[in-house]
C-alpha atoms as a PDB file:
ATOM      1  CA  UNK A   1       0.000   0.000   0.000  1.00  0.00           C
ATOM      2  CA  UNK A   2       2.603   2.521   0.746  1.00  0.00           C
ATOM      3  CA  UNK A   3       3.825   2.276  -2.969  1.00  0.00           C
ATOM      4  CA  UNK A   4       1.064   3.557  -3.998  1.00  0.00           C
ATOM      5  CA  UNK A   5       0.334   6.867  -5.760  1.00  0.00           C
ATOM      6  CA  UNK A   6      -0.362   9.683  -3.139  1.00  0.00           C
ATOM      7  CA  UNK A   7      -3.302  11.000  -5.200  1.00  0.00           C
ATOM      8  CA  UNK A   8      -4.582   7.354  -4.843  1.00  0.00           C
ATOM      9  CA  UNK A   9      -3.914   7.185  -1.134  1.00  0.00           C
ATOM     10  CA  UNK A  10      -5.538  10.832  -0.971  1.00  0.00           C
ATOM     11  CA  UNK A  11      -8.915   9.634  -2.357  1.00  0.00           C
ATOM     12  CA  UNK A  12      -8.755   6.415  -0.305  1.00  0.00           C
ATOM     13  CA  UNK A  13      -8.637   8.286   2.668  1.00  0.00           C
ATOM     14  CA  UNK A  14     -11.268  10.907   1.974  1.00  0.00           C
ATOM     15  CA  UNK A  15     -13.664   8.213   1.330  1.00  0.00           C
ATOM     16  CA  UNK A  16     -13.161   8.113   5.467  1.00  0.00           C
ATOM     17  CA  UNK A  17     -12.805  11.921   6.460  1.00  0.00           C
ATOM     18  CA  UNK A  18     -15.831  11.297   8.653  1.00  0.00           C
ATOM     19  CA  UNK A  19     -14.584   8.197  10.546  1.00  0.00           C
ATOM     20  CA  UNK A  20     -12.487   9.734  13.065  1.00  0.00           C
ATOM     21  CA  UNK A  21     -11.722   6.388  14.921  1.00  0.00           C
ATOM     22  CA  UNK A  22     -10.604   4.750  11.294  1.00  0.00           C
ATOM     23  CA  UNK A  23      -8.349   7.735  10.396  1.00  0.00           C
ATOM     24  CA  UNK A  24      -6.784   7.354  13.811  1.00  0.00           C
ATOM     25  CA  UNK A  25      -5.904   3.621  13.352  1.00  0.00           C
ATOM     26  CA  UNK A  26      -4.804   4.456   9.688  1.00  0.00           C
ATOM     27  CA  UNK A  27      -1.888   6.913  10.948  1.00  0.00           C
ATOM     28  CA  UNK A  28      -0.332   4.400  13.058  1.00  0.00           C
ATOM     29  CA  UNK A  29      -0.337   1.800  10.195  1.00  0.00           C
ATOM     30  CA  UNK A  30       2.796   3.367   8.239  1.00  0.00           C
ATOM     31  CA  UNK A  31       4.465   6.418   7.881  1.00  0.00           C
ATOM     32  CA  UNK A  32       3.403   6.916   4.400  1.00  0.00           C
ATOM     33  CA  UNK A  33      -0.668   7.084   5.937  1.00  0.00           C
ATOM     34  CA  UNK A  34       0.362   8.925   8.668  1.00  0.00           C
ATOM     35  CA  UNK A  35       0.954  11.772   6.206  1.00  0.00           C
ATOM     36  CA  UNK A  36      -2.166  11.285   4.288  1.00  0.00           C
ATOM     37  CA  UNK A  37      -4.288  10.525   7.301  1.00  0.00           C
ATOM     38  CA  UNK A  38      -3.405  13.713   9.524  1.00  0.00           C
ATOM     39  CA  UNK A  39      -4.972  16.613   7.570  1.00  0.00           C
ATOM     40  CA  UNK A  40      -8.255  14.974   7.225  1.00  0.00           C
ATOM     41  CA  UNK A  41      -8.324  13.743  10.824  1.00  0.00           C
ATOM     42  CA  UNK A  42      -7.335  17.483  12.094  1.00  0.00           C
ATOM     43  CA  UNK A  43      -9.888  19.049   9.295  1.00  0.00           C
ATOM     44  CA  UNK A  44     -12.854  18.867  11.230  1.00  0.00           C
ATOM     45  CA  UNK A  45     -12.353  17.235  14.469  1.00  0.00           C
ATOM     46  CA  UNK A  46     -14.897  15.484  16.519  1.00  0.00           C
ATOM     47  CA  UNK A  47     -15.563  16.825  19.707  1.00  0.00           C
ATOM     48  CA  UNK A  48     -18.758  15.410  21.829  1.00  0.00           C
ATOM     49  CA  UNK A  49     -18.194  16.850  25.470  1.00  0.00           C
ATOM     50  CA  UNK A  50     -16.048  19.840  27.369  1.00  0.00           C
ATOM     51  CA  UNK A  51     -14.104  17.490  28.991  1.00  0.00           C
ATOM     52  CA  UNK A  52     -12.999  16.187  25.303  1.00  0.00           C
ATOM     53  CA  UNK A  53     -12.932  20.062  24.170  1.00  0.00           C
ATOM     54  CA  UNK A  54     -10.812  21.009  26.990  1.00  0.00           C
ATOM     55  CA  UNK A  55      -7.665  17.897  26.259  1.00  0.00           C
ATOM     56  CA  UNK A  56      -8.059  18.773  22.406  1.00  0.00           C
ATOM     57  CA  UNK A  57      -7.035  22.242  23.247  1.00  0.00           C
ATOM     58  CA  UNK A  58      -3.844  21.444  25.578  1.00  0.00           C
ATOM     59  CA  UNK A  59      -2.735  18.484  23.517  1.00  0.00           C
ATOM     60  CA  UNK A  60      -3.015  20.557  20.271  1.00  0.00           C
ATOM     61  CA  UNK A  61       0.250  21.634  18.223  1.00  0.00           C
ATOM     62  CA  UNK A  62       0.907  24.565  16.346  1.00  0.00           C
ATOM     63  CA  UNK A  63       1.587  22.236  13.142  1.00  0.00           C
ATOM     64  CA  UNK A  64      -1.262  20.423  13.740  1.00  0.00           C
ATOM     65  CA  UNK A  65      -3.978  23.476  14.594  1.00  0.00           C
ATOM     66  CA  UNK A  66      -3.068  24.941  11.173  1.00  0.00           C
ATOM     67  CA  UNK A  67      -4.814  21.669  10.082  1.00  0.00           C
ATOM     68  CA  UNK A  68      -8.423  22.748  11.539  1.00  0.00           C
ATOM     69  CA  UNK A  69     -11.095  23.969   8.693  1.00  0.00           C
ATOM     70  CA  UNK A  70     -14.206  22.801  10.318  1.00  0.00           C
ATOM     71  CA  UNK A  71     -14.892  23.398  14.226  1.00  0.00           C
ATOM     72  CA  UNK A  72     -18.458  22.118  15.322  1.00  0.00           C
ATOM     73  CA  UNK A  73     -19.561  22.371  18.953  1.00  0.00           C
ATOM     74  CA  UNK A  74     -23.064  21.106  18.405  1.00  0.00           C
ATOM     75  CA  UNK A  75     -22.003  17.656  19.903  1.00  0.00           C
ATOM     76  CA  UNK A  76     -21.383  18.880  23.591  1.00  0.00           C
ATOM     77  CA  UNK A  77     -24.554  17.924  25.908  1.00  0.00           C
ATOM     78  CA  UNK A  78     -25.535  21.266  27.767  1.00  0.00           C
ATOM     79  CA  UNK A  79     -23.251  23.587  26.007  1.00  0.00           C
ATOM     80  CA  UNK A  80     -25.510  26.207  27.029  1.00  0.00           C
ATOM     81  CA  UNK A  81     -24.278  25.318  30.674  1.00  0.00           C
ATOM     82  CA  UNK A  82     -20.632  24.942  30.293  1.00  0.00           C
ATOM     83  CA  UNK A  83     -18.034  27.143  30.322  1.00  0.00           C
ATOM     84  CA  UNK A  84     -17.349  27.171  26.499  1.00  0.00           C
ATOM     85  CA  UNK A  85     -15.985  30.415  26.033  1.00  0.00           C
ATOM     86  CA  UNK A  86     -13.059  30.104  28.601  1.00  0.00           C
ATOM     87  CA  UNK A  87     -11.293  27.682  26.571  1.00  0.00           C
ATOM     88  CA  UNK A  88     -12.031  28.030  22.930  1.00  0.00           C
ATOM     89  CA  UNK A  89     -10.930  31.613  22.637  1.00  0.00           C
ATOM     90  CA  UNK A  90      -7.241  29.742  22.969  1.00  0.00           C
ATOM     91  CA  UNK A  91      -8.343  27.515  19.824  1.00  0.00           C
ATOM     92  CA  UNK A  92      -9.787  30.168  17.945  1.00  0.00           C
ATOM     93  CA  UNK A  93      -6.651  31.698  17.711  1.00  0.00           C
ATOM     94  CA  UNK A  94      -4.599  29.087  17.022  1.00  0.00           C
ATOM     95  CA  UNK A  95      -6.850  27.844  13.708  1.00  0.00           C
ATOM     96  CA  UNK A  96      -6.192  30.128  10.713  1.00  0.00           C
ATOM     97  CA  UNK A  97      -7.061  28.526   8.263  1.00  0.00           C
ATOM     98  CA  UNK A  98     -10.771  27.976   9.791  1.00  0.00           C
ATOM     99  CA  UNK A  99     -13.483  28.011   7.251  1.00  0.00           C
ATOM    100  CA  UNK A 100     -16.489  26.655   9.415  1.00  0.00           C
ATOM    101  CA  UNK A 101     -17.325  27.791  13.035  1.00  0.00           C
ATOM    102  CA  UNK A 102     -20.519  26.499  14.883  1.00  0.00           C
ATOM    103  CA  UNK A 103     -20.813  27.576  18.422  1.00  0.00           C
ATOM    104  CA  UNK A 104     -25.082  27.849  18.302  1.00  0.00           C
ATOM    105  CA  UNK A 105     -26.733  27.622  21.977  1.00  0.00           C
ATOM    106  CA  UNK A 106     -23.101  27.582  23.348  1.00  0.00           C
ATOM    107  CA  UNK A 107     -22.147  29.743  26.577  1.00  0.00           C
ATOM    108  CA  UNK A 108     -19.421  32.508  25.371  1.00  0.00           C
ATOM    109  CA  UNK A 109     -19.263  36.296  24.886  1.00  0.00           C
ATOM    110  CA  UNK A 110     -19.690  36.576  20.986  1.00  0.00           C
ATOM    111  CA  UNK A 111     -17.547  39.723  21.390  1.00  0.00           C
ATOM    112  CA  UNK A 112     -14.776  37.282  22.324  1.00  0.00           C
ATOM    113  CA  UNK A 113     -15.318  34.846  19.561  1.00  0.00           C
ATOM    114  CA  UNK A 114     -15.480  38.042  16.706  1.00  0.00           C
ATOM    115  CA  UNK A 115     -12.389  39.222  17.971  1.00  0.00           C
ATOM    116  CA  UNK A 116     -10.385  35.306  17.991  1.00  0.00           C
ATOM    117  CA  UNK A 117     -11.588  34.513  14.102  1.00  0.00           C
ATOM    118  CA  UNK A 118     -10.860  38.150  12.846  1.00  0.00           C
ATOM    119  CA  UNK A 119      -8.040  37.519  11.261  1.00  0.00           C
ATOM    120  CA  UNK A 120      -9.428  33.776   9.371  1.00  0.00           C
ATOM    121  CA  UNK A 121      -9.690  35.154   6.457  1.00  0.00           C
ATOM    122  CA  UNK A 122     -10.949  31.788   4.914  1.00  0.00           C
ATOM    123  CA  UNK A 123     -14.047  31.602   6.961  1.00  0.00           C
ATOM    124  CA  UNK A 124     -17.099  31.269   5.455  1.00  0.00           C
ATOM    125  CA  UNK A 125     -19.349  29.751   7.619  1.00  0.00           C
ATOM    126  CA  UNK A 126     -20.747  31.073  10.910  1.00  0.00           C
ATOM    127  CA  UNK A 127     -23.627  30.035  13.568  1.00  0.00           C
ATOM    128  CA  UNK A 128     -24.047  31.722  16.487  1.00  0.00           C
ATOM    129  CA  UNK A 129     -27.512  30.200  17.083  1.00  0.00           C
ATOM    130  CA  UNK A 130     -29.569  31.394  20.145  1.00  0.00           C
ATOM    131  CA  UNK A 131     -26.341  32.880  21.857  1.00  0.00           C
ATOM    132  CA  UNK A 132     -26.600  35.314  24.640  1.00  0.00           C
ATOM    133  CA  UNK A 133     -25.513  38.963  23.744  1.00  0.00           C
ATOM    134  CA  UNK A 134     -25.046  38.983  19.644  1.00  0.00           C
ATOM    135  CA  UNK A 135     -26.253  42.403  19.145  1.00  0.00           C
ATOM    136  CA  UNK A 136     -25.709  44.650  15.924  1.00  0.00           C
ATOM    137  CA  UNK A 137     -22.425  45.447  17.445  1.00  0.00           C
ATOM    138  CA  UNK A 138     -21.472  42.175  17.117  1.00  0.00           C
ATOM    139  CA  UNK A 139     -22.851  41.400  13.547  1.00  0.00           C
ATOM    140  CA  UNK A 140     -21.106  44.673  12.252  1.00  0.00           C
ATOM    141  CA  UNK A 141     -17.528  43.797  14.082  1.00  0.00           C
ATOM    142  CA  UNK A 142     -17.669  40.505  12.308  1.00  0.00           C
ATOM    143  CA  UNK A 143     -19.325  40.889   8.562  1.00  0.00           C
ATOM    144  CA  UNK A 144     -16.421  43.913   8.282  1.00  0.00           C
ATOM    145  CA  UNK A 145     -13.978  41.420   8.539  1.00  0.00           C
ATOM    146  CA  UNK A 146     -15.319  38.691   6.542  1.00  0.00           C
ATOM    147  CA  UNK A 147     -16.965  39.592   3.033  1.00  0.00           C
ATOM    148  CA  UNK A 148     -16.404  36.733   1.102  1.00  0.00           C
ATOM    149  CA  UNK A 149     -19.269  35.269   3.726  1.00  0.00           C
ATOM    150  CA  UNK A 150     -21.421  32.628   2.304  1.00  0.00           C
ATOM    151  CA  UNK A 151     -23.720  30.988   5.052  1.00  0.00           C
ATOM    152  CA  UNK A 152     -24.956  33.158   8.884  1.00  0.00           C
ATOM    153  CA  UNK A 153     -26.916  32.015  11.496  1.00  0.00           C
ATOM    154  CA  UNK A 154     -27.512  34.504  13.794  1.00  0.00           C
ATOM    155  CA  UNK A 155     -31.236  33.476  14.822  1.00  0.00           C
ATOM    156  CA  UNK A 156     -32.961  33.872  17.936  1.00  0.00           C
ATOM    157  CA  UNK A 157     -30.687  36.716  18.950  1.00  0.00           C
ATOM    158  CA  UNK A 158     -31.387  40.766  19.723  1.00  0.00           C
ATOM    159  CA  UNK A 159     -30.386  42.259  16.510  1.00  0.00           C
ATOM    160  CA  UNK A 160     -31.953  45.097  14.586  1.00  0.00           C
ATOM    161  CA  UNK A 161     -32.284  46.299  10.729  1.00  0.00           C
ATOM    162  CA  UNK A 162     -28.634  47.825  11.653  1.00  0.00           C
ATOM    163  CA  UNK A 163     -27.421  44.176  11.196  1.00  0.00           C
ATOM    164  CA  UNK A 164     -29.229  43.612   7.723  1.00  0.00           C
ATOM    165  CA  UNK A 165     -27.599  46.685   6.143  1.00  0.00           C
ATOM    166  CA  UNK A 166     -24.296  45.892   7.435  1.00  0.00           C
ATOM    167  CA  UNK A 167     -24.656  42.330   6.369  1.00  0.00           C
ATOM    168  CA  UNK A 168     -25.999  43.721   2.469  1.00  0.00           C
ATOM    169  CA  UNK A 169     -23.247  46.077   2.473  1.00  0.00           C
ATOM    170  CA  UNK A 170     -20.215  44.278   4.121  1.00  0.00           C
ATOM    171  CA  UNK A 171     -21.716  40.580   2.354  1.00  0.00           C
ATOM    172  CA  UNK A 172     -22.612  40.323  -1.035  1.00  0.00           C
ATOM    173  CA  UNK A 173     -21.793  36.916  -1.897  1.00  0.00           C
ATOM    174  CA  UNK A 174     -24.053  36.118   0.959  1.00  0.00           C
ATOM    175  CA  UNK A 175     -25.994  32.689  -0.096  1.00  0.00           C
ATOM    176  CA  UNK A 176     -28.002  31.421   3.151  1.00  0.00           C
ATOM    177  CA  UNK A 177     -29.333  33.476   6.096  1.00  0.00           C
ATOM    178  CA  UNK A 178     -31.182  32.236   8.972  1.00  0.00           C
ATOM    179  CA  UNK A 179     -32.704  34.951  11.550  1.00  0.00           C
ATOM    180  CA  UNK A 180     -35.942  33.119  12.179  1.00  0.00           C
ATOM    181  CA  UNK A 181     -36.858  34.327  15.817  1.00  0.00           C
ATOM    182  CA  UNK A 182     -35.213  37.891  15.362  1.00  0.00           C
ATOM    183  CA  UNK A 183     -38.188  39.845  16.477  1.00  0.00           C
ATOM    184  CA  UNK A 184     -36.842  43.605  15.984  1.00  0.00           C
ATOM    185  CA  UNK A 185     -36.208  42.424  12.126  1.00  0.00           C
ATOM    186  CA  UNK A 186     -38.669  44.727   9.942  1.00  0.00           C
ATOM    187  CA  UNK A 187     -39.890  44.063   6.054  1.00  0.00           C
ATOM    188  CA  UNK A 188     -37.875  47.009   5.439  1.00  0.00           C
ATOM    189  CA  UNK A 189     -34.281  44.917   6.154  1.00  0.00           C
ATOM    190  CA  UNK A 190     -35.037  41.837   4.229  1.00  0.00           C
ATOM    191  CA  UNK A 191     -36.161  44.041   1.443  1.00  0.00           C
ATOM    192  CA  UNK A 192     -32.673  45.604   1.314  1.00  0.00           C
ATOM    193  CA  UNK A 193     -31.033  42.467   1.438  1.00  0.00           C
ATOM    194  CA  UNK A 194     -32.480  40.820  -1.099  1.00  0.00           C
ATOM    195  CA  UNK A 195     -31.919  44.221  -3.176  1.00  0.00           C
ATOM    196  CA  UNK A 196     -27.789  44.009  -2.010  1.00  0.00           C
ATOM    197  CA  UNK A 197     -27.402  40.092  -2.022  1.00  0.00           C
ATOM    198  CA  UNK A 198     -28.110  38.813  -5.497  1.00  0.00           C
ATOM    199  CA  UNK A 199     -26.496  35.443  -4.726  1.00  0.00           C
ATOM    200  CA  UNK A 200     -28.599  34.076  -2.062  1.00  0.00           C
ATOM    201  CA  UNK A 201     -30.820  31.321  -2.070  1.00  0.00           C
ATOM    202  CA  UNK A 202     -31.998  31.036   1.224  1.00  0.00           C
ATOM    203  CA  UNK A 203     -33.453  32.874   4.105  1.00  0.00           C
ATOM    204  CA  UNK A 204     -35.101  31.693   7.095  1.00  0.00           C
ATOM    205  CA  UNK A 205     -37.554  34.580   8.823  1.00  0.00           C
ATOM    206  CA  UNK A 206     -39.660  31.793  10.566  1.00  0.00           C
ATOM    207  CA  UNK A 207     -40.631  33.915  14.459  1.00  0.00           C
ATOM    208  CA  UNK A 208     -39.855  37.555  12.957  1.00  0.00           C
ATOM    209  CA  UNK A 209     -42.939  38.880  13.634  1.00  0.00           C
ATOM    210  CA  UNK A 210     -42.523  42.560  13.054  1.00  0.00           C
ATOM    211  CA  UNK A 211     -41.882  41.246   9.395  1.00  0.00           C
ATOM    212  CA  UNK A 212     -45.128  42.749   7.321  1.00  0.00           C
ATOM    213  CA  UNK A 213     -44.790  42.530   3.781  1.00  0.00           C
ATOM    214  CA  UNK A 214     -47.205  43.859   1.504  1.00  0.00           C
ATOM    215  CA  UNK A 215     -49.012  41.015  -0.307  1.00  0.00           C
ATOM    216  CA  UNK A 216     -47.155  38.726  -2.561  1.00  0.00           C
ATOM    217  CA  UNK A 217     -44.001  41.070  -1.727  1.00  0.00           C
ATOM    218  CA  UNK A 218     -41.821  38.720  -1.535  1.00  0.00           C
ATOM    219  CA  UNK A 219     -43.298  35.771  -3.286  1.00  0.00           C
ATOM    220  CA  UNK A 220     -39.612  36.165  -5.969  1.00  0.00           C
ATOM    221  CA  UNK A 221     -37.575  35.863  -2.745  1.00  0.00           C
ATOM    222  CA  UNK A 222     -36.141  32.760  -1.133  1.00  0.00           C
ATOM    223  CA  UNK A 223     -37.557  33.122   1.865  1.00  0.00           C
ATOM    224  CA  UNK A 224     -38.858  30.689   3.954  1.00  0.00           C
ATOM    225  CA  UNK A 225     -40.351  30.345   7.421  1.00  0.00           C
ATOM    226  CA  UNK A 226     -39.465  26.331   8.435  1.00  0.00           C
ATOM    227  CA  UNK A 227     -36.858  25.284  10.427  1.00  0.00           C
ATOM    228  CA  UNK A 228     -35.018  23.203   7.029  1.00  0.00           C
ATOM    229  CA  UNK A 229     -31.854  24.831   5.890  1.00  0.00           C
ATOM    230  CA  UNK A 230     -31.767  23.708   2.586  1.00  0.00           C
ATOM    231  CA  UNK A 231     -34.555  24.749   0.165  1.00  0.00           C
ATOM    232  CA  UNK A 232     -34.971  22.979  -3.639  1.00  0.00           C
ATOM    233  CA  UNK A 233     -33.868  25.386  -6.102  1.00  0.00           C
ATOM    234  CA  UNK A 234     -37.016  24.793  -8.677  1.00  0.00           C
ATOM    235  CA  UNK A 235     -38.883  25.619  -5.281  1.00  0.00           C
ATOM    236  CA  UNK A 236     -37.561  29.158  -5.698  1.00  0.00           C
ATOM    237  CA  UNK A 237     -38.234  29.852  -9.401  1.00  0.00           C
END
């Protein structure tokens, strides 16, 4: 196996980049896999619990953090209770090349968070579902430092229309919003938006009830108003 072509042992192993426990056994089986094996079982580690969260961090090596594209917190049990934000800050920093952050319902100052990813330029994913404190502040701190964004979740959190102009201004290759539960939102934002962002496809208003279109205002828009992120594209013609 190790004479094998690496573009061969590439493909091999990205047929497991979700099998964390088979990517582990695979870099002890050679040097040769070892190589291969690393990057895709640093891309997007698995983390299921603080506890787990917390060793990552301290065992972590520069080399290896520079590795990390995809962080996804939505495996911790009561996230919401834990003390989240006093340890990832320290990963935040470390992962540059980050292109995928998911901290929704998780207990951290947002400020924080903005101010650890500003400088992943590659990022182009970001949830900050239901957490405490995301204000307009927030939004405009991070969409200034990131317009090449493609997908936000910012739902269920205390923002105003500030945050959809900055987002149309800051984001225009903006492809899937969700602020369903956003109650200060207005008709007069996601009319702006879908004016500034001409490449999205998807936006989820489902709770934003000072929304008020006029009728059949936004019947050309992809906007929707269920919990499913993605939406059929002959749904939207």
């Amino acid at each position: 196996m190790n004479s094998l072509a690496s573009e061969i042992l590439n493909v091999i192993t990205n047929l497991l980049r979700d099998d964390q426990q088979t990517l582990v056994q695979l870099s002890f089986v050679s040097r040769t896999f070892h190589q291969v094996a690393i990057p895709y079982l640093y891309r997007a580690p698995s983390i299921l619990s603080f506890h787990q969260l917390t060793l990552f961090i301290q065992r972590l090596t520069p080399r290896y953090s520079e590795l990390i594209k995809i962080i996804d917190l939505q495996g911790i049990p009561d996230r919401w209770q834990q003390d989240i934000g006093s340890v990832l800050n320290t990963l935040l920093l470390r992962t540059i090349h980050l292109e995928n952050l998911d901290v929704g319902f998780c207990n951290l100052d947002p400020r924080r968070v903005i101010s650890s990813i500003s400088n992943c330029s590659s990022l182009r994913y970001l949830s900050l579902k239901a957490v405490r404190n995301v204000t307009d502040e927030v939004v405009e701190n991070f969409v200034r430092d990131h317009p090449s964004l493609i997908g936000l979740d910012i739902s269920y959190s205390s923002i105003t229309d500030d945050s959809i102009y900055t987002i149309s201004q800051h984001c225009i290759s903006l492809e899937e919003l969700d602020i369903s539960g956003c109650e200060q939102i207005s008709e007069e934002g996601i009319r702006f938006l879908a004016q500034q962002c001409k490449q999205l496809r998807y936006i989820n208003i489902k709770d934003c009830y000072n929304v008020v279109p006029a009728d059949g205002e936004f019947d050309e828009f992809p906007i929707t108003t269920d919990d499913i992120w993605e939406t059929d594209e002959d749904d939207l013609s």
